[in-house]
Protein backbone atom coordinates (compact mmCIF):
# COMPACT_ATOMS: atom_id res chain seq x y z
CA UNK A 1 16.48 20.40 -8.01
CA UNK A 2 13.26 21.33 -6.91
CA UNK A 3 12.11 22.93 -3.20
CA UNK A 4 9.38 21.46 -1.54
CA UNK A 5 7.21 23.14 1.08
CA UNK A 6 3.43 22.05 0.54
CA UNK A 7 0.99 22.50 3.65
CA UNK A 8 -0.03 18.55 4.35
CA UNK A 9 -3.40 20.44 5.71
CA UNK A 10 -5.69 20.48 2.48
CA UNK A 11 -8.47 22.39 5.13
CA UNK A 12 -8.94 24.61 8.13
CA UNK A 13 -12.28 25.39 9.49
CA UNK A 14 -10.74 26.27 12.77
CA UNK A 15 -9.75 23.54 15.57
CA UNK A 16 -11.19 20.89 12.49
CA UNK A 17 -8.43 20.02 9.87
CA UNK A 18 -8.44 17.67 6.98
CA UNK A 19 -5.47 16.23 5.75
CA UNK A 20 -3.87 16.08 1.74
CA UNK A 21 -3.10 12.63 3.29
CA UNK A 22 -6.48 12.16 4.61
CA UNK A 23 -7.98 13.05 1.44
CA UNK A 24 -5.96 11.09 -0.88
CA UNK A 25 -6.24 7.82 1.44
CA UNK A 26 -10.41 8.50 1.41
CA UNK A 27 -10.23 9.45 -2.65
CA UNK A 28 -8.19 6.07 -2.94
CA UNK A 29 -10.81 3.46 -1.08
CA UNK A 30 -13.54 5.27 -3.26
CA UNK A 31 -12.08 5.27 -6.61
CA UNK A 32 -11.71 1.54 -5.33
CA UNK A 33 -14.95 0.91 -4.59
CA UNK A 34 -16.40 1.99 -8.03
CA UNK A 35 -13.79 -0.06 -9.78
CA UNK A 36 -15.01 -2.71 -7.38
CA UNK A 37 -18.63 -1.75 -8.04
CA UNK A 38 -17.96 -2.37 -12.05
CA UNK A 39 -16.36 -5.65 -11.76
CA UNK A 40 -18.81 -7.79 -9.28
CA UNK A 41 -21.29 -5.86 -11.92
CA UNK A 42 -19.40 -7.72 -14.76
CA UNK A 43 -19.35 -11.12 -12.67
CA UNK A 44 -22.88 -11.11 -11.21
CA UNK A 45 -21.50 -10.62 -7.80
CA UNK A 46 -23.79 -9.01 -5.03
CA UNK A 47 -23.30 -5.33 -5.38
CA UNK A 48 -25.04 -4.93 -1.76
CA UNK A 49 -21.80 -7.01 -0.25
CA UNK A 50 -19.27 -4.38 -1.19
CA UNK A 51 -20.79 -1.74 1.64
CA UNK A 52 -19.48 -4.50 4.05
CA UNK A 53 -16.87 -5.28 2.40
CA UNK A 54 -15.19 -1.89 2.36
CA UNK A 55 -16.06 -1.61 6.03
CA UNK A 56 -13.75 -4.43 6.19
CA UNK A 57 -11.03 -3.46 4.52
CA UNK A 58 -11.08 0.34 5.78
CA UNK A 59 -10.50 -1.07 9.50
CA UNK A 60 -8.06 -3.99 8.27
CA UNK A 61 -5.82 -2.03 6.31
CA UNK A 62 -5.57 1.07 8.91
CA UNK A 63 -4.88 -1.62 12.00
CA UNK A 64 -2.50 -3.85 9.86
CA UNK A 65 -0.86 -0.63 8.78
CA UNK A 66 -0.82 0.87 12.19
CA UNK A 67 0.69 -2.67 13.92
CA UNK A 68 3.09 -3.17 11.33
CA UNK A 69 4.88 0.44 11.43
CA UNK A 70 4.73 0.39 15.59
CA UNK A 71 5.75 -3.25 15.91
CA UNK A 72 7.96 -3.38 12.76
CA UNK A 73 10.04 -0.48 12.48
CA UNK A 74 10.00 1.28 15.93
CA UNK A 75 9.38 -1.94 18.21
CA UNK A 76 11.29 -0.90 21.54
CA UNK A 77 9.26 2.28 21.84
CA UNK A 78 5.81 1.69 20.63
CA UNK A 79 6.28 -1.64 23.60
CA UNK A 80 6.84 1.25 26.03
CA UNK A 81 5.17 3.48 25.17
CA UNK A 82 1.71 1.30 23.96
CA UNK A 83 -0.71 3.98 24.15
CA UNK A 84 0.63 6.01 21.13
CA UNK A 85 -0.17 3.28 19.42
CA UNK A 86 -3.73 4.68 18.73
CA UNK A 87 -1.92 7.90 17.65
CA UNK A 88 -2.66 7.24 14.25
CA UNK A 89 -2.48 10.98 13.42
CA UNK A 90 1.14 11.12 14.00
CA UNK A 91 1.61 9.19 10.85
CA UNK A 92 2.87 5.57 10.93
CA UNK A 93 1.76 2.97 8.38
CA UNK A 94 3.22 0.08 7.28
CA UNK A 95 2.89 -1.35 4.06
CA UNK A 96 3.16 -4.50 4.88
CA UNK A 97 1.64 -4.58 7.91
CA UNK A 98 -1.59 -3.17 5.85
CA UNK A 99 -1.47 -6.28 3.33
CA UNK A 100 -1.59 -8.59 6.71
CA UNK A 101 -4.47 -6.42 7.83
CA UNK A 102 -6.34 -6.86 4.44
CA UNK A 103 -5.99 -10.70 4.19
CA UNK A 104 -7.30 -10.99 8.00
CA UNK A 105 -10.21 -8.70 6.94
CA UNK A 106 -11.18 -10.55 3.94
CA UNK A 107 -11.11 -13.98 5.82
CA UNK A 108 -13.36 -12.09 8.05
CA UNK A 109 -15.75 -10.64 5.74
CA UNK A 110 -15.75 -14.40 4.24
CA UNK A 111 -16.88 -16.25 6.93
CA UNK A 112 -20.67 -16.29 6.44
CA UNK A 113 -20.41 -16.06 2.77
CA UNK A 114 -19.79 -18.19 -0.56
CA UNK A 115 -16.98 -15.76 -1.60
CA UNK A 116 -13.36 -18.03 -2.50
CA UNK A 117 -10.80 -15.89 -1.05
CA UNK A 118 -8.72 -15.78 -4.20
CA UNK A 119 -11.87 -14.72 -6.39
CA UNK A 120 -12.18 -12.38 -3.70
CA UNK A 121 -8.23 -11.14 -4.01
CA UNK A 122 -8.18 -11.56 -7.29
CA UNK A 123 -11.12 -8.44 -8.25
CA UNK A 124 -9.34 -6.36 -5.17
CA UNK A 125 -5.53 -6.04 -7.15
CA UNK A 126 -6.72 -3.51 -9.18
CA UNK A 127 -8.17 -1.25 -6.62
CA UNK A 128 -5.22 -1.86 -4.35
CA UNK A 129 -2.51 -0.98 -6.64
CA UNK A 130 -4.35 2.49 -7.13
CA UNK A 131 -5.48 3.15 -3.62
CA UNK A 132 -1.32 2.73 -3.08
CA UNK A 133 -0.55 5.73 -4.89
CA UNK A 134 -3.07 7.67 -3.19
CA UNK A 135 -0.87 6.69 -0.58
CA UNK A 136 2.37 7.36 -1.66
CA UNK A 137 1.22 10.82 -3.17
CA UNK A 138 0.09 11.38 0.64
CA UNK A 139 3.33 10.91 1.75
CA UNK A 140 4.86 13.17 -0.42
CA UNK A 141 2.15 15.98 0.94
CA UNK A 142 3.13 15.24 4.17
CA UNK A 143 7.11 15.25 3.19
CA UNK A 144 7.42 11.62 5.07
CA UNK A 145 8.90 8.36 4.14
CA UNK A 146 11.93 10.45 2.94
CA UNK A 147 14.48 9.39 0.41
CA UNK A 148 18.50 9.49 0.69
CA UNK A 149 20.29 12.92 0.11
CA UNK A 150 21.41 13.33 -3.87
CA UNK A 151 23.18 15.48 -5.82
CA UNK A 152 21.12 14.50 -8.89
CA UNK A 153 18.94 16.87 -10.84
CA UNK A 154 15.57 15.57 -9.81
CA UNK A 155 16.71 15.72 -6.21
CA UNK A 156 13.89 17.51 -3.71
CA UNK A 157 14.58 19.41 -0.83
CA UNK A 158 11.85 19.03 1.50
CA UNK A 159 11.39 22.23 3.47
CA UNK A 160 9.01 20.97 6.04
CA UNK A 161 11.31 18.92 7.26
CA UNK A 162 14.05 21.62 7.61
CA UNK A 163 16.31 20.48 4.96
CA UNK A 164 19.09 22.46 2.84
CA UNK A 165 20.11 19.50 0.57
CA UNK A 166 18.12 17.50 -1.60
CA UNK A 167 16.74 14.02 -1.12
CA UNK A 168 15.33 11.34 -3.95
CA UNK A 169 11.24 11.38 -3.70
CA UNK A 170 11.20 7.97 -3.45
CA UNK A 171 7.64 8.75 -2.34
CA UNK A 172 6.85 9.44 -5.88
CA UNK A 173 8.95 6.62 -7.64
CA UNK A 174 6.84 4.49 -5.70
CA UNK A 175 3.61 6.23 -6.05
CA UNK A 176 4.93 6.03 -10.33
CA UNK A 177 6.00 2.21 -9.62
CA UNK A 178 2.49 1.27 -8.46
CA UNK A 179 0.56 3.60 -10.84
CA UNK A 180 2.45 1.07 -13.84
CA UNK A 181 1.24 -2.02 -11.72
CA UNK A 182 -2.25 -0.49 -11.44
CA UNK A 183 -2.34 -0.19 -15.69
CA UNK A 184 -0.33 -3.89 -15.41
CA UNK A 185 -3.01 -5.63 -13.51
CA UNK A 186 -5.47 -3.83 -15.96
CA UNK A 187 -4.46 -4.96 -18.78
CA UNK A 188 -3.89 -8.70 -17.27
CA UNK A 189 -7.82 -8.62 -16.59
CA UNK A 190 -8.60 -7.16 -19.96
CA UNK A 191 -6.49 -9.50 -22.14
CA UNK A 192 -5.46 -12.66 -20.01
CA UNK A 193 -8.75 -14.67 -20.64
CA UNK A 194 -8.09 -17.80 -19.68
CA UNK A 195 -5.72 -16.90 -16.16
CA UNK A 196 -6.71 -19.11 -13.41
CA UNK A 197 -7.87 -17.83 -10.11
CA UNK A 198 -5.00 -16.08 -7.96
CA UNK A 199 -3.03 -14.87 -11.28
CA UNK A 200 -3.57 -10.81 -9.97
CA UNK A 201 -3.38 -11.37 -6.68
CA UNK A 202 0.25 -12.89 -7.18
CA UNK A 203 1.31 -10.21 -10.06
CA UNK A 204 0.29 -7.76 -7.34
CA UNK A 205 2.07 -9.33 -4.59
CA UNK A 206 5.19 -9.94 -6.59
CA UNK A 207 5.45 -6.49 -8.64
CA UNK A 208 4.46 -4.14 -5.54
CA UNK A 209 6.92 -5.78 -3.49
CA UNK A 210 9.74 -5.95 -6.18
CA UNK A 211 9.17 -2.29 -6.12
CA UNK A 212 9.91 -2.15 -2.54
CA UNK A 213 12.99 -4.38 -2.68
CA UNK A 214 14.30 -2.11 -5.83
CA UNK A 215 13.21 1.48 -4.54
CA UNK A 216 14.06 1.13 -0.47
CA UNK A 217 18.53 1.69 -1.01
CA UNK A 218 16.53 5.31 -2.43
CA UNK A 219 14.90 5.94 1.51
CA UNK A 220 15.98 6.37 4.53
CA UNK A 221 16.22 3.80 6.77
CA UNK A 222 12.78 3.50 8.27
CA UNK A 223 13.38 0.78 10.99
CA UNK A 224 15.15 1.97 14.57
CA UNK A 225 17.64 -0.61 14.27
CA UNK A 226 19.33 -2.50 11.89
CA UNK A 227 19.72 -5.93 10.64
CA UNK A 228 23.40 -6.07 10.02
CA UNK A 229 22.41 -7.43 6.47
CA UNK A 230 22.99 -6.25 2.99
CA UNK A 231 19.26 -6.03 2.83
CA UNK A 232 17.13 -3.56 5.25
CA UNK A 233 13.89 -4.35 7.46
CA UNK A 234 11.84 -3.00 4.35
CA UNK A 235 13.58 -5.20 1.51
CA UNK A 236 13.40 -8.80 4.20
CA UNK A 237 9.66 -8.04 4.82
CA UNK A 238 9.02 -7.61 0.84
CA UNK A 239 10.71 -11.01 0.21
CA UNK A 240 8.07 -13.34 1.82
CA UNK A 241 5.19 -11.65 -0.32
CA UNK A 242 7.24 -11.88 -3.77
CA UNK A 243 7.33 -15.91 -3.10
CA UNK A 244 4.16 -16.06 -2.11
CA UNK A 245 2.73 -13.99 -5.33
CA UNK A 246 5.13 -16.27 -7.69
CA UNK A 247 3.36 -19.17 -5.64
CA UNK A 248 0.04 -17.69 -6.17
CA UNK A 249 0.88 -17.54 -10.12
CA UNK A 250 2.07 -20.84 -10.73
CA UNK A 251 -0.62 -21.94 -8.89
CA UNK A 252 -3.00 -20.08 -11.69
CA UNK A 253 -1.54 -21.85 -14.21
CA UNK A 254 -1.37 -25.36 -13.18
CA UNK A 255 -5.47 -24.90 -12.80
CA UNK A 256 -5.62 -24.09 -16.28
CA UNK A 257 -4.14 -26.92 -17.31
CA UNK A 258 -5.81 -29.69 -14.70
């Protein structure tokens, strides 16, 4: 068992404060962006586009977050109460909501450019899978998205929260979860020469949200209500995006062989 009481503030210079989660969401998008930087390098892509680009994806992935948690999950309150919508201090992302948000920002970015979109999704996977354990870690720093109580030995009692008994940190067997995805999808662009376009994007799609469908019975029930289902909000949501990642890889191989 192991107590938990980390200050989420990583600095104070008096009224200004910056976040762990803060940090780890910024160290995430820039780690990305090098990675990103490398690979249009290696495909004679326009390094000048990825400025944009991450613009883009900042904005789409914060909104789509944002919209997903308030709209999702807590849907009778955030429609009362709209303005704390724009509260994004007071935590509240959405995974899912943040993959809509990215695919509307790339088919923005794309508009007045020659980019495919699954070229496009394809070189983002990698960064994506490690700017989602940023993420996770985050979480943890901020003791949110909590797990179930347990009695096992790696059990965590998060003291922020006020708690005596400890819960799973299914922050970090996500944050792990992804991390193996991120070396995955690596190794799939290393090794896997002849994959056809849309092969990452769809092991992305399909392992992350595996992940979610395997690790949410460890956290609490994020969504105010329920859906009287053997499955919660979290594991229905991940469902659509595992079908259309296995789409996305058969897809890759029937190019290879036409």
């Amino acid at each position: 068992m192991f107590f938990w009481d980390a200050n989420p503030i990583a600095i104070a210079l008096g009224p200004v404060q910056v976040r762990w989660y803060g940090l780890l969401f910024a160290g995430g998008f820039l780690m990305g962006y090098f990675i990103m930087y490398k690979l249009f390098k290696k495909q004679n892509l326009n390094t000048e586009d990825l400025d944009k680009l991450l613009v883009y994806l900042f904005f789409g992935t914060i909104i789509g977050a944002r919209l997903g948690h308030c709209l999702i999950y807590e849907p009778e309150y955030y429609l009362n109460h709209p303005i704390d919508i724009l509260k994004v201090w007071q935590g509240g992302l959405a995974s899912h909501g943040g993959t809509a948000g990215v695919i509307i920002a790339l088919y923005l970015f794309m508009r007045k450019r020659t980019y495919k979109f699954l070229q496009l999704t394809d070189l983002l996977s990698i960064p994506i899978a490690l700017v989602s354990v940023c993420i996770r870690i985050g979480n943890f720093m901020n003791s949110e998205i909590l797990g179930k109580y347990t009695h096992s030995d790696f059990g965590v009692v998060f003291l922020k929260v006020g708690d005596i008994e400890p819960r799973y940190p299914a922050q970090l067997f996500e944050a792990f979860a992804y991390f193996l995805i991120f070396i995955i999808l690596i190794l799939s662009y290393k090794f896997i020469k002849n994959r056809g376009s849309g092969f990452l994007t769809g092991l992305l799609l399909t392992l992350v949200f595996i992940a979610r469908v395997l690790i949410e019975p460890f956290k609490e029930e994020q969504a105010s209500y329920d859906t009287n289902f053997f499955l919660n909000v979290g594991q229905l949501l991940s469902i659509p995006f595992i079908l259309i990642g296995i789409v996305f890889i058969i897809y890759s191989f029937r190019q290879k062989r036409l």
